[in-house]
C-alpha atoms as a PDB file:
ATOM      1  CA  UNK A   1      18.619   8.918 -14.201  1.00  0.00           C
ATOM      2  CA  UNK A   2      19.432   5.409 -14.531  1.00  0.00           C
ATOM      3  CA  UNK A   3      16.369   2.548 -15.089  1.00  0.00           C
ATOM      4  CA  UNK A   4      13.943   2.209 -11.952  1.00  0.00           C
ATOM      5  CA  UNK A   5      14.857  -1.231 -11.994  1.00  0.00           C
ATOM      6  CA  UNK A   6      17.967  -3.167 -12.492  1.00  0.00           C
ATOM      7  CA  UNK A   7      18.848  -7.097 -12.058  1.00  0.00           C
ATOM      8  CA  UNK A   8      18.017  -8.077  -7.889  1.00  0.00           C
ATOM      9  CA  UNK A   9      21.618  -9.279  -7.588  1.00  0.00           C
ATOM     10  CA  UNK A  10      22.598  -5.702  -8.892  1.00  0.00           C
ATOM     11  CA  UNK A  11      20.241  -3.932  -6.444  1.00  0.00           C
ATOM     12  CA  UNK A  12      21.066  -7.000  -3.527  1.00  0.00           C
ATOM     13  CA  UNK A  13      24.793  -5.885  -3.898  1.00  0.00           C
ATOM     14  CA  UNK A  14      24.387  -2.145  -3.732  1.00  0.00           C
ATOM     15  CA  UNK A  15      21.831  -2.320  -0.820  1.00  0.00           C
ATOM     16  CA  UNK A  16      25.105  -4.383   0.926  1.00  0.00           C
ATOM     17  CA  UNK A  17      27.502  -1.661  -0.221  1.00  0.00           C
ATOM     18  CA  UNK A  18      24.775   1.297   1.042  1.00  0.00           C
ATOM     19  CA  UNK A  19      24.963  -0.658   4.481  1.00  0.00           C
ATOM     20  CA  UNK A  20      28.335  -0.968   5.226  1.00  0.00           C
ATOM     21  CA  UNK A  21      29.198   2.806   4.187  1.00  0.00           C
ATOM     22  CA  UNK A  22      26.045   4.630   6.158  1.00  0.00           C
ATOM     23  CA  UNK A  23      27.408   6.586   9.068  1.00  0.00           C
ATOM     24  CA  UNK A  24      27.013   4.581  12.621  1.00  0.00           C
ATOM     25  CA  UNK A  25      26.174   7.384  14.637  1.00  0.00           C
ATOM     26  CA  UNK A  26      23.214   9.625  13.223  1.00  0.00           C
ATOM     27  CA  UNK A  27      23.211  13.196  14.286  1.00  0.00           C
ATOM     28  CA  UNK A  28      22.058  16.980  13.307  1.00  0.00           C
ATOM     29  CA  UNK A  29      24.394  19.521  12.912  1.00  0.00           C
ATOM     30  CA  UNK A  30      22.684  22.802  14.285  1.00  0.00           C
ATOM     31  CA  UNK A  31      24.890  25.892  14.204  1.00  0.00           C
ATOM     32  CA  UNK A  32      27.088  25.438  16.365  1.00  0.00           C
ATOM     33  CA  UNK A  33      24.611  23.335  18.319  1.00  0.00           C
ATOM     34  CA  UNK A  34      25.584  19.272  17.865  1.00  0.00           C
ATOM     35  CA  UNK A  35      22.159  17.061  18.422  1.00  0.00           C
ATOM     36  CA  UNK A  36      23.116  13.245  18.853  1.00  0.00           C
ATOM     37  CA  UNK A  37      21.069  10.419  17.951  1.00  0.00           C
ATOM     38  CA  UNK A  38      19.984   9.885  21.882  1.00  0.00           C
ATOM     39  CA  UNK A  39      18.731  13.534  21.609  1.00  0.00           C
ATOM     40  CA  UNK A  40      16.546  13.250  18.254  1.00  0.00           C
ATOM     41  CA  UNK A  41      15.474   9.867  20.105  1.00  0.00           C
ATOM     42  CA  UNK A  42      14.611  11.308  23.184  1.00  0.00           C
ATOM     43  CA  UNK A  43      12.754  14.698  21.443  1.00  0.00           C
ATOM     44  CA  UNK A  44      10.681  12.400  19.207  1.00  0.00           C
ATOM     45  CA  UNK A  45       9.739  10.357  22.586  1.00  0.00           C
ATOM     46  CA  UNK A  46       8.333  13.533  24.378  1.00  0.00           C
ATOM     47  CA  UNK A  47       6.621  14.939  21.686  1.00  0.00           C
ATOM     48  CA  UNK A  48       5.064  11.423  21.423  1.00  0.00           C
ATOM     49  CA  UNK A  49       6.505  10.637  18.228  1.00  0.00           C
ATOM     50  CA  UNK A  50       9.083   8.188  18.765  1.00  0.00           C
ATOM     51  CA  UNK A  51       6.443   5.062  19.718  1.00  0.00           C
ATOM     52  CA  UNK A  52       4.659   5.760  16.518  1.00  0.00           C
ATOM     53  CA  UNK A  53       7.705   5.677  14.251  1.00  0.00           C
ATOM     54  CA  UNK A  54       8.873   2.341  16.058  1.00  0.00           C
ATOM     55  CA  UNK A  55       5.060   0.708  15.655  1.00  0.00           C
ATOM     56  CA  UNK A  56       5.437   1.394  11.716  1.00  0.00           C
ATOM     57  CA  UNK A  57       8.651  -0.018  11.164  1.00  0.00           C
ATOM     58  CA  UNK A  58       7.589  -3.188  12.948  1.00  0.00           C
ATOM     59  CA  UNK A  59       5.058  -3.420  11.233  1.00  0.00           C
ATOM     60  CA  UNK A  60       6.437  -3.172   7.844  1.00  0.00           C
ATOM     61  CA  UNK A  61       8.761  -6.060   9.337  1.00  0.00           C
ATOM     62  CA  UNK A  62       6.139  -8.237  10.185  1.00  0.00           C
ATOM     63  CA  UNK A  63       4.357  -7.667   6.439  1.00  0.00           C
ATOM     64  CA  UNK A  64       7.868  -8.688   4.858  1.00  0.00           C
ATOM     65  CA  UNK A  65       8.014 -11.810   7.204  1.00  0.00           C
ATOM     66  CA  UNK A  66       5.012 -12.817   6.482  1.00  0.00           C
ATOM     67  CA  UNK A  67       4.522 -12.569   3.055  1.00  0.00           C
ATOM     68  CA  UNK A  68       7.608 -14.203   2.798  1.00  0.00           C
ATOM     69  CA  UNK A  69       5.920 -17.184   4.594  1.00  0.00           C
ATOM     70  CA  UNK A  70       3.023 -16.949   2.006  1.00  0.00           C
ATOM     71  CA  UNK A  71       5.487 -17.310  -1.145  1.00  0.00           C
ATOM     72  CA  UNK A  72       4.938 -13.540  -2.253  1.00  0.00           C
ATOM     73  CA  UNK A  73       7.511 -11.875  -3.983  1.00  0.00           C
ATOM     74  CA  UNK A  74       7.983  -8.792  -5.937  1.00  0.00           C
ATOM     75  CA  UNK A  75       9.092  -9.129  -9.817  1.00  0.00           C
ATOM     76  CA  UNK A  76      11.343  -6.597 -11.602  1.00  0.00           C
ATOM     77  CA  UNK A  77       8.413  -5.983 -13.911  1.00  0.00           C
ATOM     78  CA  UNK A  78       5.590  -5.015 -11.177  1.00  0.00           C
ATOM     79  CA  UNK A  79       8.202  -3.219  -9.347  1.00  0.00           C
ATOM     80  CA  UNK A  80       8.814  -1.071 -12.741  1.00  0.00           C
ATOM     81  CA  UNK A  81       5.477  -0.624 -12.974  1.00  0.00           C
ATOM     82  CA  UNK A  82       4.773   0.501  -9.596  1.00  0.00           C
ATOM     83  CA  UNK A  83       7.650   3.253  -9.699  1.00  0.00           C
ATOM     84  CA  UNK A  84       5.976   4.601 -12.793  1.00  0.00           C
ATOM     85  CA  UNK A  85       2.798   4.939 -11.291  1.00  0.00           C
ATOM     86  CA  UNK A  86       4.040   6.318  -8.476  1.00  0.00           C
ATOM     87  CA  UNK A  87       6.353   9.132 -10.487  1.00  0.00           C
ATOM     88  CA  UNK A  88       3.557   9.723 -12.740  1.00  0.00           C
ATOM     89  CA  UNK A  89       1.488  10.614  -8.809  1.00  0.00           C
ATOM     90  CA  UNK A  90       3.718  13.129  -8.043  1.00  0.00           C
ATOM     91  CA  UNK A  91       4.493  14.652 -11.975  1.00  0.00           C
ATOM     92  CA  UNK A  92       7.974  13.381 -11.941  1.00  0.00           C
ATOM     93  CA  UNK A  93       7.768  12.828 -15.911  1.00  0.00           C
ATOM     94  CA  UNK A  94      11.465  13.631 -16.713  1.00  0.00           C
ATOM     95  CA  UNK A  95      14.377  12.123 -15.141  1.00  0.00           C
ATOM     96  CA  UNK A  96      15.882  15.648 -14.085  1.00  0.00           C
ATOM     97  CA  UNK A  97      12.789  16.031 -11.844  1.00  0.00           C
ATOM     98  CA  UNK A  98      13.261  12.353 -10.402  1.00  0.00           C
ATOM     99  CA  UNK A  99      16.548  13.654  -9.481  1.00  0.00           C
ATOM    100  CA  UNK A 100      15.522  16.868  -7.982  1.00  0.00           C
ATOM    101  CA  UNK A 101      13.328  14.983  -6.396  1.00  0.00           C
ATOM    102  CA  UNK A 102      15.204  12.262  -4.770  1.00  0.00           C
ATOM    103  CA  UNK A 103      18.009  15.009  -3.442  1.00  0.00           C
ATOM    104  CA  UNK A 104      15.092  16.495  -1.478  1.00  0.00           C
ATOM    105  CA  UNK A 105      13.763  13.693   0.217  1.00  0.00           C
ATOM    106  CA  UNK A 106      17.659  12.229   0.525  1.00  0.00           C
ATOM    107  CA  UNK A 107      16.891   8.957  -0.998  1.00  0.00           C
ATOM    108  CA  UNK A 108      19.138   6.963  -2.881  1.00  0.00           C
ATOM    109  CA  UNK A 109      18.023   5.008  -6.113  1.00  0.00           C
ATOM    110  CA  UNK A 110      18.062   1.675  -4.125  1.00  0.00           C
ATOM    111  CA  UNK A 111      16.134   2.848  -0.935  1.00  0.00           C
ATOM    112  CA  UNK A 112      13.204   4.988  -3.580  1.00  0.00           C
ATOM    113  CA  UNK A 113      13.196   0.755  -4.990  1.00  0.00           C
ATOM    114  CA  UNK A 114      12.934  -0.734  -1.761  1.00  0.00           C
ATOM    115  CA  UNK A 115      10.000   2.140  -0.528  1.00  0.00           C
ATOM    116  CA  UNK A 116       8.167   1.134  -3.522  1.00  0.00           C
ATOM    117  CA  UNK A 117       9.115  -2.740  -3.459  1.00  0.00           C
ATOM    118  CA  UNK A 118       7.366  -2.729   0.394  1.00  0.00           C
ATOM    119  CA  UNK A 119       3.943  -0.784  -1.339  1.00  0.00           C
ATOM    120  CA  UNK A 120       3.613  -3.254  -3.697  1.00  0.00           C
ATOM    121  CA  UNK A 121       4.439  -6.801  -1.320  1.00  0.00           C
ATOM    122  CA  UNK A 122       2.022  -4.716   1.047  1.00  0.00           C
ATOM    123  CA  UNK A 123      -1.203  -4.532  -1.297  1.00  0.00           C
ATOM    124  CA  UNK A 124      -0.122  -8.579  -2.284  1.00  0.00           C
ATOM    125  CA  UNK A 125      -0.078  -9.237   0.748  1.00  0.00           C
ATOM    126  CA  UNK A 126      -3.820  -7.224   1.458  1.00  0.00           C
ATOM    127  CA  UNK A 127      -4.475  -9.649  -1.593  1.00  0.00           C
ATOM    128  CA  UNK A 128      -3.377 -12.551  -0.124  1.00  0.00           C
ATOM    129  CA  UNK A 129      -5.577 -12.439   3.018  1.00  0.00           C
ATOM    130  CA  UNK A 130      -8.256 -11.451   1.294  1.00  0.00           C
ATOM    131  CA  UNK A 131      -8.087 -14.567  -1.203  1.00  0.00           C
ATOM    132  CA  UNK A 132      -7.284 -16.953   1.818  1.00  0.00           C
ATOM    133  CA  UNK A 133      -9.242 -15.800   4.319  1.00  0.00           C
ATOM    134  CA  UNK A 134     -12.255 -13.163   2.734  1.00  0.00           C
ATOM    135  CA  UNK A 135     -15.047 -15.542   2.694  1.00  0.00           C
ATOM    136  CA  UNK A 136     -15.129 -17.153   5.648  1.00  0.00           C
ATOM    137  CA  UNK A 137     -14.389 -13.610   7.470  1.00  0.00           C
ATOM    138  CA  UNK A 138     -17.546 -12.445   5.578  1.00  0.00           C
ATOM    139  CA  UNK A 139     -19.755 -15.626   6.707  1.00  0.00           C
ATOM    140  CA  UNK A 140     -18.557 -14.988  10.194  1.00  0.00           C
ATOM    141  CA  UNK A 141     -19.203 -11.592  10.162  1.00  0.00           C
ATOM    142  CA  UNK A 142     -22.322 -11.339   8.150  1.00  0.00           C
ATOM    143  CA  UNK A 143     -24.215  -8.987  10.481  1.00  0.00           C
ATOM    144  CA  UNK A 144     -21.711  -6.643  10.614  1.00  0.00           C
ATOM    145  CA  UNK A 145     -21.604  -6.423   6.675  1.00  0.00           C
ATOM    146  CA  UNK A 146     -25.108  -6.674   5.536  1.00  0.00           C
ATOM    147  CA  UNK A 147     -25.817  -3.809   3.177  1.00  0.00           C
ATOM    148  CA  UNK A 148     -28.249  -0.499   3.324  1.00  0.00           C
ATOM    149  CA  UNK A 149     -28.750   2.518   0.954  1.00  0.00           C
ATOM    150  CA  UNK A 150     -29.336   5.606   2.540  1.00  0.00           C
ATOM    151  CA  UNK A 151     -30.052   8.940   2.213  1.00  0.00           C
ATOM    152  CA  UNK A 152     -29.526  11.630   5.131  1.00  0.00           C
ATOM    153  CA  UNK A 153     -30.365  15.119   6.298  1.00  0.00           C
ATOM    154  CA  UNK A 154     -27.798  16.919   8.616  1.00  0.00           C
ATOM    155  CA  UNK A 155     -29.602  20.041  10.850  1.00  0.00           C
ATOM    156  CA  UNK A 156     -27.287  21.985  13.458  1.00  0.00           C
ATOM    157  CA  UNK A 157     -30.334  21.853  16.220  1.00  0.00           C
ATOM    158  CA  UNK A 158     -32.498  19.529  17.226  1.00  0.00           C
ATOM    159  CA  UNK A 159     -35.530  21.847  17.292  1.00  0.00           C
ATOM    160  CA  UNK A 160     -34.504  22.377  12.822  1.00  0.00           C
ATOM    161  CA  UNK A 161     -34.388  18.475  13.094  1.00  0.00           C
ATOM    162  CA  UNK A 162     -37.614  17.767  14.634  1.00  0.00           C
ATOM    163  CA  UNK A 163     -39.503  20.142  12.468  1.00  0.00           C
ATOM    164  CA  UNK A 164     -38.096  19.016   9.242  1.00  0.00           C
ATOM    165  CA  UNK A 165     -38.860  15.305  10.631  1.00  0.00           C
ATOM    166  CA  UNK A 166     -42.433  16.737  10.890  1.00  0.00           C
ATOM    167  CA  UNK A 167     -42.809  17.800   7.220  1.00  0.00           C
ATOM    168  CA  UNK A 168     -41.796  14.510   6.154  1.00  0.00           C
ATOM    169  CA  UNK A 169     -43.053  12.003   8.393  1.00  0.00           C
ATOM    170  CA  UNK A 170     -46.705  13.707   8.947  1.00  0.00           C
ATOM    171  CA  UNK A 171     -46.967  15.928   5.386  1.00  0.00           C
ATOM    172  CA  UNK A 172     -44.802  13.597   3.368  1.00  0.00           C
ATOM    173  CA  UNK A 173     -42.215  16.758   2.048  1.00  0.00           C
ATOM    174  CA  UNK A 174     -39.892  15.052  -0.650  1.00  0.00           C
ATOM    175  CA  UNK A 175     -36.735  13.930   1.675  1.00  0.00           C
ATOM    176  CA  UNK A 176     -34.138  14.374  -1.176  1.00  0.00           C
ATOM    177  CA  UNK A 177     -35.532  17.746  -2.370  1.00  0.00           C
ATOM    178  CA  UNK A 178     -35.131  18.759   1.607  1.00  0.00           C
ATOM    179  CA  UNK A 179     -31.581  17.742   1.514  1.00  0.00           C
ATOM    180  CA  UNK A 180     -30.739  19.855  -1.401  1.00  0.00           C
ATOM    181  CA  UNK A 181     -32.335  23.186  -0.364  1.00  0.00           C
ATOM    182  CA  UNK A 182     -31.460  22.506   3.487  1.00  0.00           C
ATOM    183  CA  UNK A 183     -28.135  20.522   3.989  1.00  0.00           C
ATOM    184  CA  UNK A 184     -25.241  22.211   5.084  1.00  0.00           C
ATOM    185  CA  UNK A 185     -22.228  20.108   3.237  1.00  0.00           C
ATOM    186  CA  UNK A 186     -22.054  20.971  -0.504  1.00  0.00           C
ATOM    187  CA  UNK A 187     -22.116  17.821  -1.439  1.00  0.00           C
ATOM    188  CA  UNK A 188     -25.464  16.250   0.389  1.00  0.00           C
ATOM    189  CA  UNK A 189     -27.045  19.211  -1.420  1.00  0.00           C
ATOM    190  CA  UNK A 190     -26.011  18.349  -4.948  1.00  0.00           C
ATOM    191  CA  UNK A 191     -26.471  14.279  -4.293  1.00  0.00           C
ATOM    192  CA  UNK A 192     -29.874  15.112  -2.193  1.00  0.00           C
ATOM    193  CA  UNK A 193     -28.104  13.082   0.786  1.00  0.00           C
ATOM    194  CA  UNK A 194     -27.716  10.198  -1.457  1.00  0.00           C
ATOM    195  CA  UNK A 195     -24.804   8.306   0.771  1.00  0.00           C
ATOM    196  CA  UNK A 196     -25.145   5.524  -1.349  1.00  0.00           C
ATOM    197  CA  UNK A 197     -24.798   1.471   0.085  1.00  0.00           C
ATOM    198  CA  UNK A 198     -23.378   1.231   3.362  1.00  0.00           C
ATOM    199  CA  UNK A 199     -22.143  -1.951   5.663  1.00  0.00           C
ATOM    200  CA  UNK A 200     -23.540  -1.752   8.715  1.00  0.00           C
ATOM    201  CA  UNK A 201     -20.054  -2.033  10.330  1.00  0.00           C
ATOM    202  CA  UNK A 202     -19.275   1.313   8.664  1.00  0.00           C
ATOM    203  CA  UNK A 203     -22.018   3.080  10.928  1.00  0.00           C
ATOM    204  CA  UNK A 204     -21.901   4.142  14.592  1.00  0.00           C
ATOM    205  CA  UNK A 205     -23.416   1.567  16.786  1.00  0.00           C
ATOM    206  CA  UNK A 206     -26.575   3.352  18.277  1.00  0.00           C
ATOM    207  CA  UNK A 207     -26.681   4.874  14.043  1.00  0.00           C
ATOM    208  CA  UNK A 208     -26.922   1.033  12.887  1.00  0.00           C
ATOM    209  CA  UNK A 209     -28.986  -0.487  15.397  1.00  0.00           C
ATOM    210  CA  UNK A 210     -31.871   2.120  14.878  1.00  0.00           C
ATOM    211  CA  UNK A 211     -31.568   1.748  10.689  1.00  0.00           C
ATOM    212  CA  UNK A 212     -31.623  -1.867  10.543  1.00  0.00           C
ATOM    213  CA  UNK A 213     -34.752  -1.704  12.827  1.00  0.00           C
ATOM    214  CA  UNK A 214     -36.117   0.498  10.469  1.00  0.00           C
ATOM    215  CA  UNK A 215     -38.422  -0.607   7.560  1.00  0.00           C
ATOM    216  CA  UNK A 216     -37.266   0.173   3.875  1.00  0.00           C
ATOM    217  CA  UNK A 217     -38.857   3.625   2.593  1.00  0.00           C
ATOM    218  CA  UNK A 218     -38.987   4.895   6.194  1.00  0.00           C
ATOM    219  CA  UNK A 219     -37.200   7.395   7.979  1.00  0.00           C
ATOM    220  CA  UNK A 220     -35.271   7.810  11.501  1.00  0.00           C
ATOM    221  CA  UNK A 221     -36.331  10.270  14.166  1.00  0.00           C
ATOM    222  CA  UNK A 222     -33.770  12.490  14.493  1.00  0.00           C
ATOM    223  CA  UNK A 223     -30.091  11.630  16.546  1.00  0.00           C
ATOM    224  CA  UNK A 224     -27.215  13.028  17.192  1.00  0.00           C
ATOM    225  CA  UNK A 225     -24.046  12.911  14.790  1.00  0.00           C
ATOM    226  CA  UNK A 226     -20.846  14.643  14.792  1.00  0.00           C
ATOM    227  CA  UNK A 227     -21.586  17.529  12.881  1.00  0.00           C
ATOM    228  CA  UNK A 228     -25.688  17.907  14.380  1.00  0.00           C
ATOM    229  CA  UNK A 229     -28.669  16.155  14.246  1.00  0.00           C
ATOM    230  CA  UNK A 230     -29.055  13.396  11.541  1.00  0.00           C
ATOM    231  CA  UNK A 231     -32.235  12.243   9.878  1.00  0.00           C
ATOM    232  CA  UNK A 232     -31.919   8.826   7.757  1.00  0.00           C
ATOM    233  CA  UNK A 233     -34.135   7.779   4.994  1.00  0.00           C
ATOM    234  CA  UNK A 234     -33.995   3.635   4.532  1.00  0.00           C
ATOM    235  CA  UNK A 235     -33.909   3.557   1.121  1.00  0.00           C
ATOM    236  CA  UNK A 236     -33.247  -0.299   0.414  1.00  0.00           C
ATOM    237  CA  UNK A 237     -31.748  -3.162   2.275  1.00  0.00           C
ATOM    238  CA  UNK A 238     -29.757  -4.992  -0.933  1.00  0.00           C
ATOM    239  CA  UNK A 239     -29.398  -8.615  -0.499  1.00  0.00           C
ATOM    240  CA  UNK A 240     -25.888  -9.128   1.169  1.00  0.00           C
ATOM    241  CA  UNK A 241     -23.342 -10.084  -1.581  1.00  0.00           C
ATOM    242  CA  UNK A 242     -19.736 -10.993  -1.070  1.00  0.00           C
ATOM    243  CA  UNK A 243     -19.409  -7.918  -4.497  1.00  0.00           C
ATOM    244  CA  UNK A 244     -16.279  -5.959  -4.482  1.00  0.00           C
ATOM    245  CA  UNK A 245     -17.258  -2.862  -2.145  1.00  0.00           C
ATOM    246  CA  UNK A 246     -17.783  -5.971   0.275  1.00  0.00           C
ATOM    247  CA  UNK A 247     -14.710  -7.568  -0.512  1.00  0.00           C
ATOM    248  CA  UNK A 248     -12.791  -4.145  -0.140  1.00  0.00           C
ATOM    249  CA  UNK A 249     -14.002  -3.651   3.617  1.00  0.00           C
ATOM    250  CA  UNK A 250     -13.118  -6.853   4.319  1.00  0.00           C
ATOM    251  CA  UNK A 251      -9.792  -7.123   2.824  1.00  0.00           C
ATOM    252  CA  UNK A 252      -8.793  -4.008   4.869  1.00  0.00           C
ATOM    253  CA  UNK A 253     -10.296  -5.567   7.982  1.00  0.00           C
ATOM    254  CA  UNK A 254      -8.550  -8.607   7.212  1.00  0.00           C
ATOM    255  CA  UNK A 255      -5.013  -6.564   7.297  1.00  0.00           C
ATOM    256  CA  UNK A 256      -5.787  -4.522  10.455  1.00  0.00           C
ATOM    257  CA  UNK A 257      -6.572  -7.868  12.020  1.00  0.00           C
ATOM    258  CA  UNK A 258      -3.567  -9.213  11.582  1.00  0.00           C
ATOM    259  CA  UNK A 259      -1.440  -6.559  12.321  1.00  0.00           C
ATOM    260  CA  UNK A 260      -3.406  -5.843  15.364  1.00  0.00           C
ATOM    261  CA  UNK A 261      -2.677  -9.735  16.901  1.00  0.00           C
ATOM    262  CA  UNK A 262       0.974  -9.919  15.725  1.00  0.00           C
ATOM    263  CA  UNK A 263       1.451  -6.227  17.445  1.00  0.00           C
ATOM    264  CA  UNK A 264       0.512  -8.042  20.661  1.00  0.00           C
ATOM    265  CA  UNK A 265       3.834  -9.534  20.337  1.00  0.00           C
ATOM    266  CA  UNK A 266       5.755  -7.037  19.728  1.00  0.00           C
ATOM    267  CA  UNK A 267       8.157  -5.415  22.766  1.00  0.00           C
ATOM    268  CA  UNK A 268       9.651  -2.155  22.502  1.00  0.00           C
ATOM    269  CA  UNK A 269      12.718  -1.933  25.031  1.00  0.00           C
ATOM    270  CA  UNK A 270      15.437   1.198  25.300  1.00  0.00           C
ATOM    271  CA  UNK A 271      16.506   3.754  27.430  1.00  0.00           C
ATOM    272  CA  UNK A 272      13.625   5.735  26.110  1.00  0.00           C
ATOM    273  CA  UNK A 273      10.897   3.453  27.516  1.00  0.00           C
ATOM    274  CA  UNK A 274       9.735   2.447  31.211  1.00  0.00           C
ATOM    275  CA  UNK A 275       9.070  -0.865  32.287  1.00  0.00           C
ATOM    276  CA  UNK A 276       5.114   0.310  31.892  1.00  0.00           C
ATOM    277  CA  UNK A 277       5.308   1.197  27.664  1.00  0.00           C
ATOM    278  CA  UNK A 278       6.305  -2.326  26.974  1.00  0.00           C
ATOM    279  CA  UNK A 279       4.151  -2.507  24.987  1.00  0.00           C
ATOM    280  CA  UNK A 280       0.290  -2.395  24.121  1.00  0.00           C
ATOM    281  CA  UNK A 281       0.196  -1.944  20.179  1.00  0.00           C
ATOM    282  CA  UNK A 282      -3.145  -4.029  19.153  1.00  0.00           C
ATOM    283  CA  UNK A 283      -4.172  -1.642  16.445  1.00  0.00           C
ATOM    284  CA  UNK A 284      -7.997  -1.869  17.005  1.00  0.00           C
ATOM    285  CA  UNK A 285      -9.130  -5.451  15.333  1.00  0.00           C
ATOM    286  CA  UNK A 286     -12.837  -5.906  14.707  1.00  0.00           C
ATOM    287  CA  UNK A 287     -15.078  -7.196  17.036  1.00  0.00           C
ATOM    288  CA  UNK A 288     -16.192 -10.923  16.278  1.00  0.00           C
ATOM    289  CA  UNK A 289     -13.448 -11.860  14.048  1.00  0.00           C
ATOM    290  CA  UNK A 290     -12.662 -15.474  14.501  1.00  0.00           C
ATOM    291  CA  UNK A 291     -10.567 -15.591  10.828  1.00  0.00           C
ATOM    292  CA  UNK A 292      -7.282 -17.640  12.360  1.00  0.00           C
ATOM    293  CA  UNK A 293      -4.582 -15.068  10.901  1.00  0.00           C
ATOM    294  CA  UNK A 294      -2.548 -14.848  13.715  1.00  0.00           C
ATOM    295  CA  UNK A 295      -0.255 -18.349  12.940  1.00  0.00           C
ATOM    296  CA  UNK A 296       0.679 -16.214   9.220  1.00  0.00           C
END
């Protein structure tokens, strides 16, 4: 297999070649049964498919636009890198299995660059936000990402609940020894419910509001979760530090934010689409974000 990564004039010219020799009309060839392009579009539309596929390739334009308006670029050598990494993912150690590879998903050599040349300006770009933007998001936002450490006891009924809120509360039963004889995910049992620190933003509203009203060493009375009736011991409230599991919520937060307000703008129009699909794609931003991303 030739080199993951040749000269960007080499790749530039081949990606112009690839262009002008793809097929113009893209269809499937079933049998004897011929599916054109308007039928693939118009399948992938009912089975609510076709919107989806449209939102991600808009928004993988608007992530090239914009990093291009932030300077970012992608050098030969990180773009090596990355397509190691990524072969090394899927144990494609030889060149042969590349290959195979490749044939089955029908990519060429210059398109398997370009997939892996958008992942990398995509996490810059995640970087980017972050390094312009992260701080003051996080000083705007501080409620939202002030820290706890928890512990927590799942029960399927609220009657198993109640009494095991009983033997702590009132007879002061060891919570984490509880959660490893009486929690029903593997896991809670071998950690003794240890979740670890949390941002408050990553708990359910009514969850939050009762464990930041709660004092440290105390527990919740029992509420209702997804998977039953949750108990929550308040283990610590760390002091709120912009540290690095803080910095990776908000960096995420940052991208969905932006994507979310430049979606706004975005219009979907075809044959495939009435007037009343054009189009609402704000992908869930964060409440109480003022960070000004949206001019990027």
């Amino acid at each position: 297999m030739p080199k993951a990564i040749r000269s960007r004039a080499d790749i530039t010219s081949k990606r112009k070649h690839n262009v002008m020799t793809v097929p113009q009309v893209t269809r499937i060839q079933a049998g004897e049964t011929e599916i054109s392009g308007e039928d693939i579009f118009a399948s992938l539309h009912r089975r609510g498919q076709l919107l989806p596929l449209f939102r991600g390739v808009a928004i993988e334009a608007l992530i090239v636009a914009a990093a291009g308006r932030a300077g970012l670029t992608v050098s030969d050598q990180e773009l090596q890198a990355a397509s190691e990494q990524f072969r090394r993912k899927l144990g494609l150690q030889s060149a042969e299995k590349t290959r195979d590879w490749l044939a089955d998903e029908r990519l060429s050599v210059e398109q398997f660059e370009r997939r892996i040349e958008l992942d990398v300006l995509t996490e810059k770009f995640r970087d980017y936000l972050l390094a312009e933007f992260g701080e003051r998001h996080y000083q705007l936002n501080a409620r939202a990402m002030a820290p706890v450490k928890l512990r927590r006891i799942t029960q399927s009924s609220l009657s198993e609940a109640r009494e095991l809120f009983v033997q702590i509360q009132e007879e002061g039963a060891d919570f984490a020894e509880l959660a490893r004889r009486l929690c029903q995910d593997p896991h809670a049992r071998q950690t003794g419910g240890d979740l670890g620190v949390l941002l408050r933003q990553q708990l359910r509203t009514e969850i939050g509001d009762t464990i930041f009203s709660t004092k440290e060493g105390a527990i919740t009375r029992p509420m209702h979760g997804p998977d039953g009736y949750e108990i929550y011991l308040v283990e610590q409230f760390p002091t709120p530090t912009f540290d690095d599991m803080t910095q990776a919520a908000v960096r995420e937060e940052l991208f969905r934010n932006f994507i979310s307000l430049q979606l706004r703008e975005v219009v979907f129009t075809g044959p495939h689409f009435s007037a009343s699909t054009d189009i609402h794609f704000a992908a869930n931003a964060q409440s109480g974000t003022a960070v000004p991303t949206s001019h990027l």
